[in-house]
N, C-alpha and C. Protein backbone atom coordinates (compact mmCIF):
# COMPACT_ATOMS: atom_id res chain seq x y z
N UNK A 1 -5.61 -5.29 35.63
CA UNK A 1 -5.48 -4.80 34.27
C UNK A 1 -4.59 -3.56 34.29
N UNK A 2 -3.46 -3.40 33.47
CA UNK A 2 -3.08 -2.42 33.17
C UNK A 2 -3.00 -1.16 32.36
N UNK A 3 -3.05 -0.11 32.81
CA UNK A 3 -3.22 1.13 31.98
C UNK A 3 -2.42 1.39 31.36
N UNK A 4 -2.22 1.96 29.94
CA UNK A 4 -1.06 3.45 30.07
C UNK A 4 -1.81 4.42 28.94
N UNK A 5 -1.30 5.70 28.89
CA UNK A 5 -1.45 6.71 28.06
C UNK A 5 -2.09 6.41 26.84
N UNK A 6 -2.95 7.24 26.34
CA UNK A 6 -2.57 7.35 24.51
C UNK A 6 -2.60 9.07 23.74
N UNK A 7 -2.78 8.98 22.65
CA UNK A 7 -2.92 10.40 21.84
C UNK A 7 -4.23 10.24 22.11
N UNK A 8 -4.36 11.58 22.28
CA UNK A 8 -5.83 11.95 21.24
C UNK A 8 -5.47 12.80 20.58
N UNK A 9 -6.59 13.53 19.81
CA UNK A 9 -6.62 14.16 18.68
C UNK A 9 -6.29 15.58 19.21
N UNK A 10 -6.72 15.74 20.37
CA UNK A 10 -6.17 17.29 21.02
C UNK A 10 -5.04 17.21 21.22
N UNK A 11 -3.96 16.49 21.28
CA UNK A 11 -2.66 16.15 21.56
C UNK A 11 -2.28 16.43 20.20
N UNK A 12 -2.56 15.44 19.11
CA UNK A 12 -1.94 15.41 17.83
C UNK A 12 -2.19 16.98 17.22
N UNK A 13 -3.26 17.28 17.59
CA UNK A 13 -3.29 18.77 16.77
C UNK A 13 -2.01 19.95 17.46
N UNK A 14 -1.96 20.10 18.75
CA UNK A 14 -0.82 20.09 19.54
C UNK A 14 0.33 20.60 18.46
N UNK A 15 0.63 19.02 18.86
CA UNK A 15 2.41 18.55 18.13
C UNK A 15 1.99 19.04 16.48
N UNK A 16 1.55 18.98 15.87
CA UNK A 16 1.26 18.92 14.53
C UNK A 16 1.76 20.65 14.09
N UNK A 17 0.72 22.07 15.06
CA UNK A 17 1.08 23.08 14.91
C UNK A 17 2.36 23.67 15.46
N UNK A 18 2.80 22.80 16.95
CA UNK A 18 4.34 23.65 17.61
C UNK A 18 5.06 22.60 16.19
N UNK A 19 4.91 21.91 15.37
CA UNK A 19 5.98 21.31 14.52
C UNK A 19 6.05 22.02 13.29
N UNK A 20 4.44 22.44 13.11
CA UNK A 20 4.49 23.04 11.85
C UNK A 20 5.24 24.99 11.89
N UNK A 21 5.16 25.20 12.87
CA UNK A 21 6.00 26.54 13.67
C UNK A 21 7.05 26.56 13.47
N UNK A 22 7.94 25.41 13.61
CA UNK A 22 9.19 25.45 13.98
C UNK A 22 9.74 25.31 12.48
N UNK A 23 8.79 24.45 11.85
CA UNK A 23 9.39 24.61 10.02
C UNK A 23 8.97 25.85 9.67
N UNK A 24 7.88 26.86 9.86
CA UNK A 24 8.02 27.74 9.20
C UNK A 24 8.83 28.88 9.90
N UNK A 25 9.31 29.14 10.81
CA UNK A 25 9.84 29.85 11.66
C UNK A 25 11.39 29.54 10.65
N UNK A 26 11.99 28.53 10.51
CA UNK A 26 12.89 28.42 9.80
C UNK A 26 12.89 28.46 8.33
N UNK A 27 12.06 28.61 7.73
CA UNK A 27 11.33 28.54 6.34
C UNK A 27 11.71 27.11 5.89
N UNK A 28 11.38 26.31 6.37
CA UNK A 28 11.65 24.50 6.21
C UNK A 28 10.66 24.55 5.23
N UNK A 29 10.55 24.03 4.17
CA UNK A 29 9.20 23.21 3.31
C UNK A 29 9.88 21.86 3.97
N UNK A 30 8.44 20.93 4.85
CA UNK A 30 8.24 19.55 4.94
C UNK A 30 6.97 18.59 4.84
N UNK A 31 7.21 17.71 5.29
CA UNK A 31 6.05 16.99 5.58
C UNK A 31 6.18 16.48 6.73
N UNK A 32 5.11 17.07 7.93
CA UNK A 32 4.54 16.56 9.08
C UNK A 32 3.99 15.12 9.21
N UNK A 33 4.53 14.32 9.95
CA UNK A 33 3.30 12.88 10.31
C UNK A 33 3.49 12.89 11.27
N UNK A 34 2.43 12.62 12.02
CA UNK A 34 2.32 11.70 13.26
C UNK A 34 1.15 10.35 13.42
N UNK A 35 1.66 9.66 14.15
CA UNK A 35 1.31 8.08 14.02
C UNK A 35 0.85 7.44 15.80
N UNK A 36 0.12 6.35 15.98
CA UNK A 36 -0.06 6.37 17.37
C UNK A 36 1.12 5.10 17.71
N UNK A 37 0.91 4.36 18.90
CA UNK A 37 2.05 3.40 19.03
C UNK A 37 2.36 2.40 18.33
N UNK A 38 1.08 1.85 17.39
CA UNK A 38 1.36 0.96 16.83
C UNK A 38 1.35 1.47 15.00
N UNK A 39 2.01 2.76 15.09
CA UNK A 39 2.17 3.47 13.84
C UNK A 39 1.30 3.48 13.00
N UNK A 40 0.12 3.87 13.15
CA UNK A 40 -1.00 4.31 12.23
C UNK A 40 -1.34 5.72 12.33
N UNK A 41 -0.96 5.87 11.11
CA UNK A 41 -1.05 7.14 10.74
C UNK A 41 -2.55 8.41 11.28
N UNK A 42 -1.91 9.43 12.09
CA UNK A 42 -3.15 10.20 12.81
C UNK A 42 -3.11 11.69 11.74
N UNK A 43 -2.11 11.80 11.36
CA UNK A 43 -1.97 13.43 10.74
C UNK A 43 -0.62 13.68 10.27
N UNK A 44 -1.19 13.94 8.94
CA UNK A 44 -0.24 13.78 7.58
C UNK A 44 -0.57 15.34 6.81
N UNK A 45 0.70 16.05 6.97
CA UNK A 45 0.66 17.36 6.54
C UNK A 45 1.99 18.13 5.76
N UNK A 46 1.57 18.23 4.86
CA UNK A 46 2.61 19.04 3.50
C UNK A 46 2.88 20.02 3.58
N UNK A 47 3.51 20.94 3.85
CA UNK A 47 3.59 22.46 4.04
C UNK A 47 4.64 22.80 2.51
N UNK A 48 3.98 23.81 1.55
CA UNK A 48 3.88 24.30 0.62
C UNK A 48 5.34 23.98 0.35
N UNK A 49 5.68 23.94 -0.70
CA UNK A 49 6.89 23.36 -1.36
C UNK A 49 7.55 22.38 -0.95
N UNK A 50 7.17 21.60 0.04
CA UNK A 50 7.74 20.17 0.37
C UNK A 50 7.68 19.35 -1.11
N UNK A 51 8.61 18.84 -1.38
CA UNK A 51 8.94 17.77 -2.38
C UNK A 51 7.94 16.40 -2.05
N UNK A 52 7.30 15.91 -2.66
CA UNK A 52 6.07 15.17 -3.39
C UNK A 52 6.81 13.59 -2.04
N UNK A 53 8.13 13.51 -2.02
CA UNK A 53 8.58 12.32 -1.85
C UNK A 53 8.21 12.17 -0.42
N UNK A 54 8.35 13.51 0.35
CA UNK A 54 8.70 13.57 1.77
C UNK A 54 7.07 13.03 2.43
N UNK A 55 6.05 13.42 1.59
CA UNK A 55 4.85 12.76 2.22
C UNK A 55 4.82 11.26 2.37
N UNK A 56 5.99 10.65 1.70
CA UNK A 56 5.90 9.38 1.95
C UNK A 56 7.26 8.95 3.08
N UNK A 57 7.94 9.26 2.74
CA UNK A 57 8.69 9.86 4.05
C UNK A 57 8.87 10.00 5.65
N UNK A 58 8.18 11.15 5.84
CA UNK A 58 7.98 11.41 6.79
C UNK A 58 6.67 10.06 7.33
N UNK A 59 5.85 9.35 7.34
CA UNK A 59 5.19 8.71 7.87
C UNK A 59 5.96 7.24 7.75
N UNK A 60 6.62 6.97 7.38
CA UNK A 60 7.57 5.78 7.54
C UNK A 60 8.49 6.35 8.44
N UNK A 61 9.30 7.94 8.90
CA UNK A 61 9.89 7.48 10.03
C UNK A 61 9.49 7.39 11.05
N UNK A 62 8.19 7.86 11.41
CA UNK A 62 7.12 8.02 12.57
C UNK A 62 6.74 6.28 12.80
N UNK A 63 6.40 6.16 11.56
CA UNK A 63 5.91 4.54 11.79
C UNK A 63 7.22 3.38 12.40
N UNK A 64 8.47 4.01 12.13
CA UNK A 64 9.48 3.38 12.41
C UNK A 64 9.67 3.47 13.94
N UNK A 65 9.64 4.88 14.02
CA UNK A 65 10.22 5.72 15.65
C UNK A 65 8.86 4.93 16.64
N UNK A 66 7.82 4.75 16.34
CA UNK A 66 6.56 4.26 17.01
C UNK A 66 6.90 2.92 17.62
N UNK A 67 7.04 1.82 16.24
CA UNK A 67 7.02 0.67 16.54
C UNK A 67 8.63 0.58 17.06
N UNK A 68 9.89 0.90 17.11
CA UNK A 68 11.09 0.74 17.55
C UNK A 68 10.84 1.27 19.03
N UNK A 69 10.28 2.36 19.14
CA UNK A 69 10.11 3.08 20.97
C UNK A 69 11.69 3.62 20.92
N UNK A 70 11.95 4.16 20.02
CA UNK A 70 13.28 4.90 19.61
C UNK A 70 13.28 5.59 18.35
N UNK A 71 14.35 6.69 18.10
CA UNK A 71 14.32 7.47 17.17
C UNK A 71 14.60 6.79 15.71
N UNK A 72 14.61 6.93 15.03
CA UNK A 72 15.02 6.46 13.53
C UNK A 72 15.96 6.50 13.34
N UNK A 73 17.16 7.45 13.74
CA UNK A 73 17.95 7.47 13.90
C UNK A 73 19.12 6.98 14.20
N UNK A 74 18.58 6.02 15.56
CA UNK A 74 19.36 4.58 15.86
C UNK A 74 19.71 3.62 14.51
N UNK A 75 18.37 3.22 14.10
CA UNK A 75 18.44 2.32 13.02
C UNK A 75 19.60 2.86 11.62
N UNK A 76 19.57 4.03 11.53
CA UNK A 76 20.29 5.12 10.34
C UNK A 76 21.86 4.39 11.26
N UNK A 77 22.22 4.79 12.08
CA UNK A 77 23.45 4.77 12.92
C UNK A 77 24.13 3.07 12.53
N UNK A 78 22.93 2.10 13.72
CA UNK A 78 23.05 0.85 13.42
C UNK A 78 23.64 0.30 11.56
N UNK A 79 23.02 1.15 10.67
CA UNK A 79 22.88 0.32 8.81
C UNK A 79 24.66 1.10 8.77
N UNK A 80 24.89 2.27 9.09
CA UNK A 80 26.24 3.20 8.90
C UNK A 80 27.38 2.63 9.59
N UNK A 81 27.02 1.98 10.51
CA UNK A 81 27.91 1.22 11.12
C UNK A 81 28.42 -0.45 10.80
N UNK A 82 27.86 -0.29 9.53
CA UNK A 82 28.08 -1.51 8.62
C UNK A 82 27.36 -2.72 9.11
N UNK A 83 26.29 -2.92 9.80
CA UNK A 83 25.38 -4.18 9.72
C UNK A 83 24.54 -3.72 8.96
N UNK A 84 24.53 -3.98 7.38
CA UNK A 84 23.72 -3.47 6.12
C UNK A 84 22.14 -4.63 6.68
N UNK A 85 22.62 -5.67 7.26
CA UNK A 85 21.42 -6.86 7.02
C UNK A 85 20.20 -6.29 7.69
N UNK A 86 20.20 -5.22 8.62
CA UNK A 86 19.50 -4.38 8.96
C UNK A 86 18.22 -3.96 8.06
N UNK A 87 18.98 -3.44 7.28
CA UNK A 87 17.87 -3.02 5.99
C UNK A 87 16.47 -4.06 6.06
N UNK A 88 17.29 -5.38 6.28
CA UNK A 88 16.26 -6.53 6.10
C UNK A 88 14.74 -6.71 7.14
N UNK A 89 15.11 -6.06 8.13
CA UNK A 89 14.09 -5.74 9.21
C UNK A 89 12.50 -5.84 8.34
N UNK A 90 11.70 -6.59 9.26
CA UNK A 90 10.56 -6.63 8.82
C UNK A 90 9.69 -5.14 9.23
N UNK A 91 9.00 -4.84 8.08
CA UNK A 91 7.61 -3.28 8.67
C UNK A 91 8.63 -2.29 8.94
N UNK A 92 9.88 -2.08 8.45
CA UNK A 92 10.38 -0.67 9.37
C UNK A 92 10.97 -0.33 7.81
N UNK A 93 10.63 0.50 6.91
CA UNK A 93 10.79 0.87 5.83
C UNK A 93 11.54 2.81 5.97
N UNK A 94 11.28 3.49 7.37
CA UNK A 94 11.69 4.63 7.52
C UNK A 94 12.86 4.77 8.21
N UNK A 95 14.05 4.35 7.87
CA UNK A 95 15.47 3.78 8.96
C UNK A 95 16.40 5.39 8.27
N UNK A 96 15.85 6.14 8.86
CA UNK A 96 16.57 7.64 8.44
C UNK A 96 16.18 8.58 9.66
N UNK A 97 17.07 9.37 10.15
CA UNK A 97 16.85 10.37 11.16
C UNK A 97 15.53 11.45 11.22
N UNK A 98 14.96 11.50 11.42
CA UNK A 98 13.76 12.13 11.33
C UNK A 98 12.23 11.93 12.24
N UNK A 99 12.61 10.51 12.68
CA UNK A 99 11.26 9.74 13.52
C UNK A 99 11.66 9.72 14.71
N UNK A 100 10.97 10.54 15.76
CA UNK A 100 11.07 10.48 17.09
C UNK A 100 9.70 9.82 18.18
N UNK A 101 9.87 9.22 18.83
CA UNK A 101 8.92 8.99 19.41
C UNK A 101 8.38 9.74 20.63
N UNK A 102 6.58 9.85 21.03
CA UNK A 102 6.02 10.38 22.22
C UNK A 102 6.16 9.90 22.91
N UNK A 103 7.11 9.75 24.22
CA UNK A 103 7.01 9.02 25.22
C UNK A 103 6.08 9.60 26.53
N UNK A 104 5.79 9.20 27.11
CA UNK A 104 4.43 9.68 28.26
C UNK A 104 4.62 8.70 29.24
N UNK A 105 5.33 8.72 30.92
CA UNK A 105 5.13 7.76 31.49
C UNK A 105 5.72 7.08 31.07
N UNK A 106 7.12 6.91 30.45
CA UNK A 106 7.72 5.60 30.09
C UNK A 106 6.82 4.78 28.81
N UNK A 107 6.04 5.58 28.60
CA UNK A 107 5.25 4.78 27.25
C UNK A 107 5.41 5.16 26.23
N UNK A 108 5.18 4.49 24.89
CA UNK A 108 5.55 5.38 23.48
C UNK A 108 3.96 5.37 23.53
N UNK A 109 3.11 6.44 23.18
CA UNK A 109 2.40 6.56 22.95
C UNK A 109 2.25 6.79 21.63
N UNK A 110 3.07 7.12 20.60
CA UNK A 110 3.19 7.48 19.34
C UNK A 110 4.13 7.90 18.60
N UNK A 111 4.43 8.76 17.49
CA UNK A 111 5.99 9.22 17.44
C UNK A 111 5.44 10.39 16.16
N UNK A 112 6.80 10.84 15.64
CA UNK A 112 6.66 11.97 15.04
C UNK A 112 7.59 11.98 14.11
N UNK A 113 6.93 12.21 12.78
CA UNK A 113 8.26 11.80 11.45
C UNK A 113 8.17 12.95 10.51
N UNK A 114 9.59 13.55 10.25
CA UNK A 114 9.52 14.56 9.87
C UNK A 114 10.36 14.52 8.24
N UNK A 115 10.14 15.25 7.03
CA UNK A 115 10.97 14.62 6.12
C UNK A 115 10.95 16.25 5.25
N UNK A 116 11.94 16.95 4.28
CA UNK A 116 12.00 17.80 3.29
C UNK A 116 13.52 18.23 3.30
N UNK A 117 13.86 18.13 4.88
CA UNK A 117 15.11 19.06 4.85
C UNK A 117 16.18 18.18 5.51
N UNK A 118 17.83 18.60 6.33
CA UNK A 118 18.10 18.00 6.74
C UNK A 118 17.68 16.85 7.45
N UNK A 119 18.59 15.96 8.08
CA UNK A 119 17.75 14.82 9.01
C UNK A 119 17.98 15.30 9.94
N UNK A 120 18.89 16.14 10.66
CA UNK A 120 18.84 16.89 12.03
C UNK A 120 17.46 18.04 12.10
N UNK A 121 17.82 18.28 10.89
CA UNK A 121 16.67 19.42 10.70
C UNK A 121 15.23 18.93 11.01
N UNK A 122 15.11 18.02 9.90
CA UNK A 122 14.10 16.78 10.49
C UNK A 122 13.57 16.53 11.98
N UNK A 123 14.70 15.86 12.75
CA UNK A 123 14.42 15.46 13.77
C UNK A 123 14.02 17.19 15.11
N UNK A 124 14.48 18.20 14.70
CA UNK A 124 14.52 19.14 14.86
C UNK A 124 13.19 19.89 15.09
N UNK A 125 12.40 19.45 14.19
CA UNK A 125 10.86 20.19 14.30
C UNK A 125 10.19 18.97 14.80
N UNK A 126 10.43 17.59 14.59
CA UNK A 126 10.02 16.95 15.17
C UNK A 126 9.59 16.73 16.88
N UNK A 127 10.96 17.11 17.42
CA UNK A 127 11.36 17.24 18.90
C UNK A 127 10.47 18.43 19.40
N UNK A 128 10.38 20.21 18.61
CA UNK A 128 9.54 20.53 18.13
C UNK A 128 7.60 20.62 18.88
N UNK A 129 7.40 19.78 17.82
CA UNK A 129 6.25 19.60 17.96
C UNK A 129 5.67 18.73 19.24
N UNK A 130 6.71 17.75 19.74
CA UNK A 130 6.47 16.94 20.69
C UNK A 130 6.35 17.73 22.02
N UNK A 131 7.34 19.22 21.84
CA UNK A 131 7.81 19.94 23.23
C UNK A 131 6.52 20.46 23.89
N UNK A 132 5.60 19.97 22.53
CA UNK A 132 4.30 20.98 22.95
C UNK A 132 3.49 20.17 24.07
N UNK A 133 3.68 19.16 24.04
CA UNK A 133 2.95 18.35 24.78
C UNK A 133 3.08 18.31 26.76
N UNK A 134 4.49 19.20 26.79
CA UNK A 134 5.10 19.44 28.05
C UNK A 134 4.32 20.99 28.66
């Protein structure tokens, strides 16, 4: 039988505060998610003037970055690079820079989707919150 990694909740709380740091350290208003590998949502967080949209947002690129075992970003790159049929992808509704995944051991253990401000910016506190885990 084989093993690998997962989150726990001492992990997610972790990433959640070095992410929520790094937006307020920059005065970012966002919305925090993080999700486990098979993108279910663990911790979903608004930080004061984030725009209403980004809570929906940010957990579609986590859910994206999770189930892809790659950033959201790719997929953003892949649709810009003119294969629009992309879009068509089944379950991956967050195809914007912002969703990074936890890797552990070569494993995605989960990912991290960030949404209010740029998408670098985005991916930015995302990376962020993950650093905490090192």
């Amino acid at each position: 039988m084989k093993q690998k990694p997962f989150i726990g909740l001492e992990e997610v709380k972790r990433i959640a505060a070095a992410a929520e740091a790094e937006a307020l350290a920059n005065q970012w208003a966002v919305s925090i998610a993080i999700v486990d590998d098979g993108g279910h949502l663990l911790w979903l967080q608004r930080l004061d003037g984030a725009a209403a949209i980004s809570a929906q947002i940010a957990p579609a690129k986590a859910n994206t970055a999770a189930l892809g075992r790659r950033e959201s970003k790719v997929y953003e790159d892949i649709i810009n690079q003119g294969r629009v049929s992309f879009l068509s992808a089944p379950g991956l509704s967050g195809l914007l820079e912002g969703g990074v995944p936890i890797m552990v051991d070569g494993f995605c253990v989960g990912a991290v989707g960030v949404s209010g401000v740029k998408s670098s910016e985005d991916a930015q506190i995302a990376r962020a919150g993950i650093a905490a885990l090192a």
